[in-house]
Protein backbone atom coordinates (compact mmCIF):
# COMPACT_ATOMS: atom_id res chain seq x y z
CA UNK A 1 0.00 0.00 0.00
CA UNK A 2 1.46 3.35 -0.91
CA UNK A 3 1.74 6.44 1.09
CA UNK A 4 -1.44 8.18 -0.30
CA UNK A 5 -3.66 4.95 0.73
CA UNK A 6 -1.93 5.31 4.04
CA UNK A 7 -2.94 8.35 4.64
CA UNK A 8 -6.38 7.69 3.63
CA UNK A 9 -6.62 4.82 6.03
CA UNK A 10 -5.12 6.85 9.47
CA UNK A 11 -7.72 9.66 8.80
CA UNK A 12 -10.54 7.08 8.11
CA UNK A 13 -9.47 5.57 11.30
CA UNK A 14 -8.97 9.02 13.00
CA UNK A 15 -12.64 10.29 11.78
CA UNK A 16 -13.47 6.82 13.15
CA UNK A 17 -12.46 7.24 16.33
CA UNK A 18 -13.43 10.36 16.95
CA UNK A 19 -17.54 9.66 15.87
CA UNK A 20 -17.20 6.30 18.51
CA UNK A 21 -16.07 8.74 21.21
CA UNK A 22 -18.76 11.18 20.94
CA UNK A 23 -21.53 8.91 20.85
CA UNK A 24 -20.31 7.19 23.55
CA UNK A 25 -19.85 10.31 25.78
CA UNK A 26 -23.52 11.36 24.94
CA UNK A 27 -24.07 7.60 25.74
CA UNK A 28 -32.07 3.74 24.16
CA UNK A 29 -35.82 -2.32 22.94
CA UNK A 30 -36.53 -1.92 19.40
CA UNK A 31 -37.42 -4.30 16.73
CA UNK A 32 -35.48 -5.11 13.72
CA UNK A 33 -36.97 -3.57 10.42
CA UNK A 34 -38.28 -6.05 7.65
CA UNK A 35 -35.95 -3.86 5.20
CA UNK A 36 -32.48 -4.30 7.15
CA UNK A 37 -29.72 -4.58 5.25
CA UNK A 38 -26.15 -6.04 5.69
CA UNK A 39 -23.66 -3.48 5.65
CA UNK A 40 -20.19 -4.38 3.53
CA UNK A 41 -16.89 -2.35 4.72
CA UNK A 42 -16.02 -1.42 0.88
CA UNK A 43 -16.17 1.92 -0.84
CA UNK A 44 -15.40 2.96 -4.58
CA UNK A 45 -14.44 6.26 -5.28
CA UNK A 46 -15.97 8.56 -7.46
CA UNK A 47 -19.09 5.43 -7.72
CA UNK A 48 -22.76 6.06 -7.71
CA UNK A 49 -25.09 3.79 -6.15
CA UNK A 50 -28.61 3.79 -6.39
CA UNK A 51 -30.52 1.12 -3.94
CA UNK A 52 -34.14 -0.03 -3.42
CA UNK A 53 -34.79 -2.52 -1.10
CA UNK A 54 -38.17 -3.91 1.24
CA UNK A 55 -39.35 -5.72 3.46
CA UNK A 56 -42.61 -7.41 4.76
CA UNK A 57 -43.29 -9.08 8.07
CA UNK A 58 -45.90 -11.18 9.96
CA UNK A 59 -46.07 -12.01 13.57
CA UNK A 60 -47.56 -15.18 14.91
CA UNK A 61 -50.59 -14.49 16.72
CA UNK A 62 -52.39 -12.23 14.49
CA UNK A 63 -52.68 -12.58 10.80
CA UNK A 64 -53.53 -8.99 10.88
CA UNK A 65 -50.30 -7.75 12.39
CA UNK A 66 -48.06 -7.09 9.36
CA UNK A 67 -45.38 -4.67 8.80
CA UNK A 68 -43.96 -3.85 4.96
CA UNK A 69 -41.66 -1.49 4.26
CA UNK A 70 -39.27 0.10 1.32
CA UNK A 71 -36.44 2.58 1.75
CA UNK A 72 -34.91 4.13 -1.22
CA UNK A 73 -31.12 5.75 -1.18
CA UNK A 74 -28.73 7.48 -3.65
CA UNK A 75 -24.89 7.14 -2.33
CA UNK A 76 -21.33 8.34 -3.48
CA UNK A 77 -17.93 7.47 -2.94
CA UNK A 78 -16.33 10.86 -1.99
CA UNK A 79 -13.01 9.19 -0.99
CA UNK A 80 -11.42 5.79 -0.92
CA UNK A 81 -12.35 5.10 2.28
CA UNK A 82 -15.81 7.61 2.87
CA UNK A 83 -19.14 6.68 1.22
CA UNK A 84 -22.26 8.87 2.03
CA UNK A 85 -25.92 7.99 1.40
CA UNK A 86 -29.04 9.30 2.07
CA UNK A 87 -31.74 7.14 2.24
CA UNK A 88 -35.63 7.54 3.04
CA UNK A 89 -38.44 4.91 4.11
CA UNK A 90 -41.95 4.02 4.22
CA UNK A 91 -43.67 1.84 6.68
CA UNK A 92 -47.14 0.57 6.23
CA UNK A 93 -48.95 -1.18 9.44
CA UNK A 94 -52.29 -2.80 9.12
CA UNK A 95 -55.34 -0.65 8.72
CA UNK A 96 -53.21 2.40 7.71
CA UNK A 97 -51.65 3.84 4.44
CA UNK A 98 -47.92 4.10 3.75
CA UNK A 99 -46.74 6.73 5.77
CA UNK A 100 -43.08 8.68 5.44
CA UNK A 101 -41.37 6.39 7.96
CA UNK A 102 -37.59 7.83 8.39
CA UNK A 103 -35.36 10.10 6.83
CA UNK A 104 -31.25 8.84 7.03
CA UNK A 105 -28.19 9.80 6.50
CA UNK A 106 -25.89 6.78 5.98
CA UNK A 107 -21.65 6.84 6.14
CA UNK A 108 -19.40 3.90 5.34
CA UNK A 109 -16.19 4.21 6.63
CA UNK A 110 -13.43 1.41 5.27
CA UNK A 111 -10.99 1.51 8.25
CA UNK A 112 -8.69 -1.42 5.95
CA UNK A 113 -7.94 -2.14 2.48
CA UNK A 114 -9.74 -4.91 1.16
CA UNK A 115 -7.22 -8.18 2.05
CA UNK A 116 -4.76 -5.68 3.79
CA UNK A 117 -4.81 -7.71 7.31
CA UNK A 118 -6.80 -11.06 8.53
CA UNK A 119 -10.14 -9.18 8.79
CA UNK A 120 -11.69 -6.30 7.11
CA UNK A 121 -13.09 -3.80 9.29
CA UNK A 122 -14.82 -0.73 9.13
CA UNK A 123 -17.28 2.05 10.84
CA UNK A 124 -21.04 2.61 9.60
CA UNK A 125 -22.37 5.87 11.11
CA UNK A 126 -26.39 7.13 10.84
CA UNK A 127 -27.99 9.95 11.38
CA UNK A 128 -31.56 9.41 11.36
CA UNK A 129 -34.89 11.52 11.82
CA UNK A 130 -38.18 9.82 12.78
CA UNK A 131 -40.93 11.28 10.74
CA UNK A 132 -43.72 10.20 13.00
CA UNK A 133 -42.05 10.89 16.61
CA UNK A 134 -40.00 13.71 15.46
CA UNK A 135 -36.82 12.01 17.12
CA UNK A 136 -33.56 11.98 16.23
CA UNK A 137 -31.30 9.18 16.31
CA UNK A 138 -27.36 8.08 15.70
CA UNK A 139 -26.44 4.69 14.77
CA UNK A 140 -22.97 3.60 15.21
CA UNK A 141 -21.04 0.10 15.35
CA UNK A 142 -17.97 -2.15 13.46
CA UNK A 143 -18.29 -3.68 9.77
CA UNK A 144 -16.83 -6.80 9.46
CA UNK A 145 -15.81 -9.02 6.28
CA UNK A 146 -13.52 -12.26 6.12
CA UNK A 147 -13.41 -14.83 3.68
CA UNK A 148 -12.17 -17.92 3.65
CA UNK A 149 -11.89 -20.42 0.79
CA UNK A 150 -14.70 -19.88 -1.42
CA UNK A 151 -17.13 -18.66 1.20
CA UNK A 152 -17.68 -14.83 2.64
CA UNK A 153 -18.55 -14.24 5.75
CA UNK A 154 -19.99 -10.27 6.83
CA UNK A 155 -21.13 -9.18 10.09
CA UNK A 156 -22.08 -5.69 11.63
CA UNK A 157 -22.97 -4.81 15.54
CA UNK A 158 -24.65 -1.76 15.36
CA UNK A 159 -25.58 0.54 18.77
CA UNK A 160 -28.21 3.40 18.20
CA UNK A 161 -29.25 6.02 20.70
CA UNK A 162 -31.92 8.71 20.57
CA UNK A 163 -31.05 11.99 21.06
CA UNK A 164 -32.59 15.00 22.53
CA UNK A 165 -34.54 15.66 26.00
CA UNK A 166 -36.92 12.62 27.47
CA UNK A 167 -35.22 9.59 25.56
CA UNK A 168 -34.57 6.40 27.67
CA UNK A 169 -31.19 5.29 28.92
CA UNK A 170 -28.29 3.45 26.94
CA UNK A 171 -28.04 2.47 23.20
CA UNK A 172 -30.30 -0.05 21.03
CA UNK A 173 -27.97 -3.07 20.24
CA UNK A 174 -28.80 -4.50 16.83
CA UNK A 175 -26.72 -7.32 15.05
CA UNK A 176 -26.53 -8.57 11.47
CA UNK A 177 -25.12 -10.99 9.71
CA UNK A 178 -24.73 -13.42 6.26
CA UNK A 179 -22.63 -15.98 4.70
CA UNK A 180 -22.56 -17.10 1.23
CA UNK A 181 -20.99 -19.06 -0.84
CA UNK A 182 -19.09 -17.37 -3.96
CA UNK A 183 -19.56 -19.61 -6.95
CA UNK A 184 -21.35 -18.04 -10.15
CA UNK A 185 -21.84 -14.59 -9.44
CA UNK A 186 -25.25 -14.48 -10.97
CA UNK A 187 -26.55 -17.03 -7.96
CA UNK A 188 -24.70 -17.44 -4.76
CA UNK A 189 -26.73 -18.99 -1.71
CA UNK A 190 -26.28 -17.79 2.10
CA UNK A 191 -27.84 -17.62 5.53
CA UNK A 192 -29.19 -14.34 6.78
CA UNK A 193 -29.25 -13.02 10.30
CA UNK A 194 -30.88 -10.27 11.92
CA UNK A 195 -32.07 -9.19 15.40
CA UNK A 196 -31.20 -7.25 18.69
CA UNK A 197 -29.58 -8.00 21.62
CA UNK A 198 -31.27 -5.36 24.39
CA UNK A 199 -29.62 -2.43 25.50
CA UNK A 200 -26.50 -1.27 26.84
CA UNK A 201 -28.04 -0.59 29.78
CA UNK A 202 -30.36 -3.57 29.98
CA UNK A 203 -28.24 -6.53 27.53
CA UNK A 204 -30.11 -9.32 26.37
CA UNK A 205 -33.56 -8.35 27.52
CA UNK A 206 -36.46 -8.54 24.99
CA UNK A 207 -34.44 -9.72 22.31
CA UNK A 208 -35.04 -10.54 19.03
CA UNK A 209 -33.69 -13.37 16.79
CA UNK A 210 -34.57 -14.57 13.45
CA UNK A 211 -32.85 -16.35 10.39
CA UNK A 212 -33.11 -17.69 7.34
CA UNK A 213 -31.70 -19.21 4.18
CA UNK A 214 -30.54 -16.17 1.22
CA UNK A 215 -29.45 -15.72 -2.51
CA UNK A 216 -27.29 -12.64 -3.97
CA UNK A 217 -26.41 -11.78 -7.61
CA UNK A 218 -24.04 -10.05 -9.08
CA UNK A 219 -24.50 -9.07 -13.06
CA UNK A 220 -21.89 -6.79 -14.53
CA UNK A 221 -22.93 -4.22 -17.11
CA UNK A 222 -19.94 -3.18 -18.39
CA UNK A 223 -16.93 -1.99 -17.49
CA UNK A 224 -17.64 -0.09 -13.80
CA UNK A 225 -21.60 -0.56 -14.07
CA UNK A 226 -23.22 -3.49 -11.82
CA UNK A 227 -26.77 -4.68 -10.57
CA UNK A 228 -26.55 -5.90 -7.37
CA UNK A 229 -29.40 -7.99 -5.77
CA UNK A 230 -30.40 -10.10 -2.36
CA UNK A 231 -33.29 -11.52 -0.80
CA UNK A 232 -33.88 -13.46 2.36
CA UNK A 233 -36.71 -15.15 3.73
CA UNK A 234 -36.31 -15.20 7.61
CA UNK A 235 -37.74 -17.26 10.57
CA UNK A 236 -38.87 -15.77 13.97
CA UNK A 237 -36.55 -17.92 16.55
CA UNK A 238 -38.56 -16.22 19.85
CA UNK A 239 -41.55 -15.01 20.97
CA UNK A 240 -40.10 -11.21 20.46
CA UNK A 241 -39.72 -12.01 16.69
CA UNK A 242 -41.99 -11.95 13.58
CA UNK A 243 -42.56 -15.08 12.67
CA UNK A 244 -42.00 -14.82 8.72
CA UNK A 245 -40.04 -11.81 7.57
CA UNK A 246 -39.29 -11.57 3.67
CA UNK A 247 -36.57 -9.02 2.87
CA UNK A 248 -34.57 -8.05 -0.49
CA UNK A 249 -32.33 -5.29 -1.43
CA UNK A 250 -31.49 -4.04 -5.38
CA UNK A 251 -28.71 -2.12 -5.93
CA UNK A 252 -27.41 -0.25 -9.27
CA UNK A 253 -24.10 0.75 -9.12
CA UNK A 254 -22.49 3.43 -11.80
């Protein structure tokens, strides 16, 4: 790695470090959303993407209680190691219309060149606004990526607190994770794995687990251009969870 990647990486790692701390100092169970995503610690300079991707959900008890859900987002590489994307969702409940759900602000931070060291890591960072509460809300946490042989393995721990006057104690502690297998890039099966894990204040109460078998695709369109999809279908593993959750994301990259 050169000097000018070097550099990149310390002040990836610096900006890094200093988002962690000040979340921390400010340092609330929530439920995973049907259109959660697994978050990759890779950027492109100077590359476009443009994403769609949904979700719908069903809890046990009450064939009536469904969630769906579809955020869109535009990002941009700005740097080798900075991608920004800004993202907005809409949530329909039963007996209600699709309602403006969140508004986000989404930063990838790649903390390691792809293959540099024994893991990749890197930082995702959120800022989001809740539509319907009128809340704000910072999500921060590690990005994750190893393979080995011909499989992939990604992972991300994410912690979000509310800000603002009258919000509850500690962070929301939300995992994700997927492996696949990397074979033909137009069909490569994985496992999927989403849920939460409590709060800092308060681990491992009213958790939430579910999992489920998952395909992605890769097509390339070119030279630089890609289409990028994955679905899931995911099953409820407690009585916190949905019981079905069907998820997909499709991304066009320029």
């Amino acid at each position: 790695m050169g000097k000018t990647k070097k550099k990149n990486a310390w002040r990836a790692r610096s900006a890094a470090g200093a988002l962690a701390a000040a979340f921390f100092l400010q340092a609330p169970t929530a439920q995973a959303d049907p259109a959660d995503k697994v978050y990759l610690p890779a950027v492109e300079q100077g590359e476009w993407e443009l994403e769609v991707r949904g979700g719908w959900q069903k809890w046990r008890k009450n064939d009536d209680d469904r969630e769906r859900q579809v955020i869109v987002d535009v990002g941009y590489g700005f740097t080798s190691w900075w991608m920004s994307e800004l993202a907005v969702g809409m949530t329909q409940l039963p007996g209600t219309s699709r309602r403006l759900d969140e508004i986000e602000w989404e930063n990838i931070f790649a903390l390691t060149e792809p293959g540099e060291y024994w893991l990749d890591v890197g930082l995702f960072a959120e800022l989001a606004h809740d539509h319907a509460e009128g809340r704000n809300a910072i999500t921060l946490g590690p990005m994750l990526q190893k393979e080995f042989g011909r499989f992939q393995a990604n992972a991300n721990l994410l912690f979000e607190r509310q800000l603002g006057a009258y919000t509850a104690p500690g962070a929301e502690i939300d995992y994700v994770w997927q492996v696949k297998w990397r074979g033909d890039p137009r069909f490569e099966p994985g496992l999927q794995g989403f849920g939460t894990l409590g709060r800092t204040n308060d681990f491992a109460h009213e958790t939430e687990h579910k999992i489920g078998p998952a395909f992605f695709s890769r097509t390339a369109l070119g030279a630089r251009n890609k289409i990028k999809f994955d679905a899931a279908v995911l099953f409820g593993l407690n009585h916190n969870t949905p019981n079905t959750t069907i998820r997909f994301n499709l991304e066009y990259e320029i």
